[in-house]
Every structure is written in C-alpha cells, then in structure tokens.
PDB file of N, CA and C in Angstrom:
ATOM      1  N   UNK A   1      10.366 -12.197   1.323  1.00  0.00           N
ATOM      2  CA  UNK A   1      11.686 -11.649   1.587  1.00  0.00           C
ATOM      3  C   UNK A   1      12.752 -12.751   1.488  1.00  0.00           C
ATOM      4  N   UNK A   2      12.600 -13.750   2.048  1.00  0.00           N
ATOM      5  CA  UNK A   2      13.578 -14.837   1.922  1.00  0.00           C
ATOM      6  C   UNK A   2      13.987 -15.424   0.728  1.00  0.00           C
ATOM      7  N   UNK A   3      12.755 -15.110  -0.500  1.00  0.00           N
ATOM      8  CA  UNK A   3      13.226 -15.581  -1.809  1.00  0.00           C
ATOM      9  C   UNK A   3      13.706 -14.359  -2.911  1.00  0.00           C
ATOM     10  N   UNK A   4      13.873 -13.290  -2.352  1.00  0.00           N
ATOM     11  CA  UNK A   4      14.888 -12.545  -2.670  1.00  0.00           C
ATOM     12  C   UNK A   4      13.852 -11.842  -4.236  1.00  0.00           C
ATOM     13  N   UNK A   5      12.460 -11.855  -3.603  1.00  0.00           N
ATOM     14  CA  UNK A   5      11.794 -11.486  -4.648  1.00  0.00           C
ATOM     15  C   UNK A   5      11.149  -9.789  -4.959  1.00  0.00           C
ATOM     16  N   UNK A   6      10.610  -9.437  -5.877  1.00  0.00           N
ATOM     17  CA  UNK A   6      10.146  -7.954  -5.547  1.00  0.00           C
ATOM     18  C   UNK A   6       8.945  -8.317  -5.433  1.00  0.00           C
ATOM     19  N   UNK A   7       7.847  -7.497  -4.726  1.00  0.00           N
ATOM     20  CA  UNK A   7       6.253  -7.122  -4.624  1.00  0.00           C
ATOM     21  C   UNK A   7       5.945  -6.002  -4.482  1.00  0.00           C
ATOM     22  N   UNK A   8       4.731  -5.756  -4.008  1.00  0.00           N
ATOM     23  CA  UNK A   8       3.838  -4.708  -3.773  1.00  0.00           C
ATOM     24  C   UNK A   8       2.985  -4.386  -3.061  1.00  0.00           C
ATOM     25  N   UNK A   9       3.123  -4.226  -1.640  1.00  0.00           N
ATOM     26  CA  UNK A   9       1.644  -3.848  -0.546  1.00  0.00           C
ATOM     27  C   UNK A   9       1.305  -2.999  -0.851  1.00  0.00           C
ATOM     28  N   UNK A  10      -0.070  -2.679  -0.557  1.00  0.00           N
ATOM     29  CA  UNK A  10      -1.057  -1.710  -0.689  1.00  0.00           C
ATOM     30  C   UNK A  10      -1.420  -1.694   1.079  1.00  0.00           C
ATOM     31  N   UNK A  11      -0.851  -0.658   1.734  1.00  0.00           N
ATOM     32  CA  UNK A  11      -1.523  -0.966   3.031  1.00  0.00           C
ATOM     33  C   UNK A  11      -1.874   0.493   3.724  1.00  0.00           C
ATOM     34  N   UNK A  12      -2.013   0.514   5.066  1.00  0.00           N
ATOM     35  CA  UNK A  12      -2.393   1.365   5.919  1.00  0.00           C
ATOM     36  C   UNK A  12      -0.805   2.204   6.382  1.00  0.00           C
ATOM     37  N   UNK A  13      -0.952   3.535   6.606  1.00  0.00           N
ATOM     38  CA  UNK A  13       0.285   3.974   6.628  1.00  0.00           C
ATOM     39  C   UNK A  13       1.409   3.457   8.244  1.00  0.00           C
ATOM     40  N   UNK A  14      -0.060   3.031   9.069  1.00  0.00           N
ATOM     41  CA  UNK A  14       0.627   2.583  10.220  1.00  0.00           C
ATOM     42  C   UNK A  14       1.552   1.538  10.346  1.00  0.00           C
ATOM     43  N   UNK A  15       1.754   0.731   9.588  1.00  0.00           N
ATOM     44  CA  UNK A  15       2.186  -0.519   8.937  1.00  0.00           C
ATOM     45  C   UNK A  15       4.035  -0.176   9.228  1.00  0.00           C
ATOM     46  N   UNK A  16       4.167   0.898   8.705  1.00  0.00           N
ATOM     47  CA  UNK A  16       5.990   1.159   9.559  1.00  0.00           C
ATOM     48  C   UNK A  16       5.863   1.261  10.409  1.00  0.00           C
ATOM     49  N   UNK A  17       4.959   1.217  11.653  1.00  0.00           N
ATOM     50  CA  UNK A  17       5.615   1.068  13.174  1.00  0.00           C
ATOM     51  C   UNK A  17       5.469  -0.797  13.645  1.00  0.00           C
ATOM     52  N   UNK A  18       5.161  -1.401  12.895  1.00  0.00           N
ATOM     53  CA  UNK A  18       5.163  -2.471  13.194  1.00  0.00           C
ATOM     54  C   UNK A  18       6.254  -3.032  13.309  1.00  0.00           C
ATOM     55  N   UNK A  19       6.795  -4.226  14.773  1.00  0.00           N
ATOM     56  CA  UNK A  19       8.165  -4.354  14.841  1.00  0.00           C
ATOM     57  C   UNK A  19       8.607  -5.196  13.801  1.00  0.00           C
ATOM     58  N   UNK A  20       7.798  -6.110  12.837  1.00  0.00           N
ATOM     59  CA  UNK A  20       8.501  -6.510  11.884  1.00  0.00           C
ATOM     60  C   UNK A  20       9.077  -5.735  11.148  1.00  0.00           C
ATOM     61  N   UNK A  21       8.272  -4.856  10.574  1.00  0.00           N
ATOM     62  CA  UNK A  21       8.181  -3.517   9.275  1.00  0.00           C
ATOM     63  C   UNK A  21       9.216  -2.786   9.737  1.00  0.00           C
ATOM     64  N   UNK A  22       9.437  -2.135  10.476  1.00  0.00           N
ATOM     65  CA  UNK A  22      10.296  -1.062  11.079  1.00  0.00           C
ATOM     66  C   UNK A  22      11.493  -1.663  10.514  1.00  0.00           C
ATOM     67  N   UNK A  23      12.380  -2.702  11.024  1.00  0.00           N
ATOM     68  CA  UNK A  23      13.506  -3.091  10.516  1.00  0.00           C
ATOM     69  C   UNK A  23      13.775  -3.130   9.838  1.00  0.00           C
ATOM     70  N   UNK A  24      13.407  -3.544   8.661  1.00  0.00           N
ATOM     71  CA  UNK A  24      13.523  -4.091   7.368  1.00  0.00           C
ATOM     72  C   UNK A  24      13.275  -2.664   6.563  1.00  0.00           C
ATOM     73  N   UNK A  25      12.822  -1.676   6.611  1.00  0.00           N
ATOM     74  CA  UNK A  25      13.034  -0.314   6.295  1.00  0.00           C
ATOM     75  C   UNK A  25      14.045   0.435   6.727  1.00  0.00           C
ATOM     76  N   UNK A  26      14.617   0.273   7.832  1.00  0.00           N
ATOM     77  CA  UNK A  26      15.990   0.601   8.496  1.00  0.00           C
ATOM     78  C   UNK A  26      16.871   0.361   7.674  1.00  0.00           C
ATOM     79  N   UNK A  27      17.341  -0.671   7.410  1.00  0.00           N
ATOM     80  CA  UNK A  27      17.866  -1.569   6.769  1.00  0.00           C
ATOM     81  C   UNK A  27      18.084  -1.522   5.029  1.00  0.00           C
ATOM     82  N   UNK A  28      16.888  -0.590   4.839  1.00  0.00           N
ATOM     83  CA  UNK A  28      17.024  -0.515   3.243  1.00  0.00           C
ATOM     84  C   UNK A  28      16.373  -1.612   2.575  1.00  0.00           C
ATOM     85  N   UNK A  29      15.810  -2.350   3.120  1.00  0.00           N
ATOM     86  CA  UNK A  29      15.243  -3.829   2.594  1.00  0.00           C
ATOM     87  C   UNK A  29      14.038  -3.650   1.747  1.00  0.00           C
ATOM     88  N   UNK A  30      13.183  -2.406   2.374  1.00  0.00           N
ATOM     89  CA  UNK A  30      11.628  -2.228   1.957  1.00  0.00           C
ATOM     90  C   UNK A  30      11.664  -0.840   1.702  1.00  0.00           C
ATOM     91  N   UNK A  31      10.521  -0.305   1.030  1.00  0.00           N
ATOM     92  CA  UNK A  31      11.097   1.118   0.933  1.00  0.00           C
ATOM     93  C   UNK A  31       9.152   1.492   0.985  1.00  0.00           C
ATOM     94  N   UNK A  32       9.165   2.495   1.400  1.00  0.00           N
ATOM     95  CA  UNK A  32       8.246   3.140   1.208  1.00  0.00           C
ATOM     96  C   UNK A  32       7.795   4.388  -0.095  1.00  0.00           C
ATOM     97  N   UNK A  33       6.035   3.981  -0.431  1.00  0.00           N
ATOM     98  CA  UNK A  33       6.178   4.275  -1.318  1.00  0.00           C
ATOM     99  C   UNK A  33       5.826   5.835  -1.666  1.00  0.00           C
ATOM    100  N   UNK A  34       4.960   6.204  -2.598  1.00  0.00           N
ATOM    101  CA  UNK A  34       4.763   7.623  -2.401  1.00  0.00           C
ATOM    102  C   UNK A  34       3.067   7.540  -1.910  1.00  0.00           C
ATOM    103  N   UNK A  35       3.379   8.898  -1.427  1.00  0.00           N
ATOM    104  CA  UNK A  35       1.741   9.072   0.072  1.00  0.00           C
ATOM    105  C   UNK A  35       1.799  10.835  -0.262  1.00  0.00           C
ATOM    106  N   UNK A  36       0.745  10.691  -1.295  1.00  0.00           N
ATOM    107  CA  UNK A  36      -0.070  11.865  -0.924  1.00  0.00           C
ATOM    108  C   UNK A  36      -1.207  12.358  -0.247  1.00  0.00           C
ATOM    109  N   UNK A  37      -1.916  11.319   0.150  1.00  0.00           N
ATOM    110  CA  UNK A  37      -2.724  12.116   1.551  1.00  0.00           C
ATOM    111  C   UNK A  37      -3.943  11.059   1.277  1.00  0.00           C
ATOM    112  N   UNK A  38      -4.165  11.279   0.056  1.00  0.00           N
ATOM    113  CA  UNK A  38      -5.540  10.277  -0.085  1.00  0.00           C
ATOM    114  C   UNK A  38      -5.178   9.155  -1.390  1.00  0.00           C
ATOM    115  N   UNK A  39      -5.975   7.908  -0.614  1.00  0.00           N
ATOM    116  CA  UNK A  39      -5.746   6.948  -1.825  1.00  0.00           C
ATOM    117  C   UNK A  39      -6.318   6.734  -3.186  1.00  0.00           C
ATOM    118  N   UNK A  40      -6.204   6.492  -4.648  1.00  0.00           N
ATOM    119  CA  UNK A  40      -6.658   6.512  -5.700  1.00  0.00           C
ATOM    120  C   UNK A  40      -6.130   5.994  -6.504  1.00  0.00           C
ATOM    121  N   UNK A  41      -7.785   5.312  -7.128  1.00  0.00           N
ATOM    122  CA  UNK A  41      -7.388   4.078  -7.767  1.00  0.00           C
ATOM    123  C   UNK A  41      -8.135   4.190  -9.070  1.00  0.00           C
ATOM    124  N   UNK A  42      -7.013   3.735 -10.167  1.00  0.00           N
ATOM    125  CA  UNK A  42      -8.281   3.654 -11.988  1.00  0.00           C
ATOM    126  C   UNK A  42      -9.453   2.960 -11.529  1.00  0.00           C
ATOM    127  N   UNK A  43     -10.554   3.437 -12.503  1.00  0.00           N
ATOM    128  CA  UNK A  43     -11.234   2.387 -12.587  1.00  0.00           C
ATOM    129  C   UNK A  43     -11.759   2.194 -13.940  1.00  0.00           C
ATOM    130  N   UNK A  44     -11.825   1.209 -14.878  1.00  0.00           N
ATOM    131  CA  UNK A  44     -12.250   1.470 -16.108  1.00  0.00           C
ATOM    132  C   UNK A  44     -13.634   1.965 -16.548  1.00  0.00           C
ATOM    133  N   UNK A  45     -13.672   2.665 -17.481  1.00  0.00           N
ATOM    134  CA  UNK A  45     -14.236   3.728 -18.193  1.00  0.00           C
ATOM    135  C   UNK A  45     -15.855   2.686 -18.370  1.00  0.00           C
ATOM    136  N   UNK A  46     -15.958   1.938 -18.798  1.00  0.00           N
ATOM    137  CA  UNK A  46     -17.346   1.078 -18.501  1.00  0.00           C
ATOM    138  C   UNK A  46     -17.588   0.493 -17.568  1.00  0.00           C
ATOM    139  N   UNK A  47     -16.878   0.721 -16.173  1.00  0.00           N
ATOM    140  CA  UNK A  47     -17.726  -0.134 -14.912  1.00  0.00           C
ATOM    141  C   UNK A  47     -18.939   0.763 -14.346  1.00  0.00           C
ATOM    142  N   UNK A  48     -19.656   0.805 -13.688  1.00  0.00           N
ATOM    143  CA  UNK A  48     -20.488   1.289 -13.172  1.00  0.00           C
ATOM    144  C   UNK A  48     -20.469   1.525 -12.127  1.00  0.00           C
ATOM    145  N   UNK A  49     -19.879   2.885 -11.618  1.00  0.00           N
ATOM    146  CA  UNK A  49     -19.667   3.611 -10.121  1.00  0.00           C
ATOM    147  C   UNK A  49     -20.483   3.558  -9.005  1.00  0.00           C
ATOM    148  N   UNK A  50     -20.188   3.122  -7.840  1.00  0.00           N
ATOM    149  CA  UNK A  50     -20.912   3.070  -6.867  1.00  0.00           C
ATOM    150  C   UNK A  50     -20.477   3.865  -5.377  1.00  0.00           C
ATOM    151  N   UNK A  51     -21.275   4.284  -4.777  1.00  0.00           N
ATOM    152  CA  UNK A  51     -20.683   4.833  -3.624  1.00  0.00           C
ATOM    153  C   UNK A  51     -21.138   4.219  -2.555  1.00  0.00           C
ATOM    154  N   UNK A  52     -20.601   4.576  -0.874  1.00  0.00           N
ATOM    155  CA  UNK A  52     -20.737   4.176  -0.135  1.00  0.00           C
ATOM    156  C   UNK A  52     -22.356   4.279   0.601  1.00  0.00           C
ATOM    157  N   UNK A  53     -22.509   5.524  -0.153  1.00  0.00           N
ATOM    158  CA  UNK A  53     -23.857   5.985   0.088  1.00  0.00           C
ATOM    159  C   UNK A  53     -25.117   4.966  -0.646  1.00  0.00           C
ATOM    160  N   UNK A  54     -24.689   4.299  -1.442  1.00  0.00           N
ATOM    161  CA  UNK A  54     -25.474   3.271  -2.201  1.00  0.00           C
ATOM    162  C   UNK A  54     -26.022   2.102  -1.467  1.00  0.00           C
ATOM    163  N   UNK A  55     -25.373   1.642  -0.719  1.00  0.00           N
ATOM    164  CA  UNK A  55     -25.914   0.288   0.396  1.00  0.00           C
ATOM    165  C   UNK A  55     -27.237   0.290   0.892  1.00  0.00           C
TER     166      UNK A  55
END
C-alpha cells in the first residue's frame, strides 16, 4: 500500500472484518472482489487430478 502499487489476495472471506482490512475498504483503498459462493481454479488440461480423498 505505501508504494502506491496494484496486487491481488486470494483470501478467506473473513479477512474484511479485520481492523486493518476494514479501513482501507471504507476508504475506497481496497476493493473487494467477486464471491460466488465457492472457489475455482484452472487447472491445465495435462496435469493429473487429485482429490482429497486420495491421501
């Protein structure tokens, strides 16, 4: 924030009640992004899928 740069979190939605976070969204500084309910992500077409059930 101080170097006046852009990024990108990937985080947990609880993350705006945090007293840093909160402000700086007030403020217009940070913006939240779009949240449809569940998270999803590419994955390329030759990796080899694994599930949680796999361990």
């Amino acid at each position: 924030m101080e170097h006046d740069k852009k990024f990108v979190v990937i985080g947990n939605q609880n993350a705006v009640t945090y007293k840093e976070v909160f402000p700086l969204i007030k403020e217009n500084r940070i913006w939240l992004g779009c949240y449809s309910g569940n998270m999803e992500f590419r994955v390329p077409g030759d990796y080899e899928a694994h599930s949680e059930n796999d361990k």
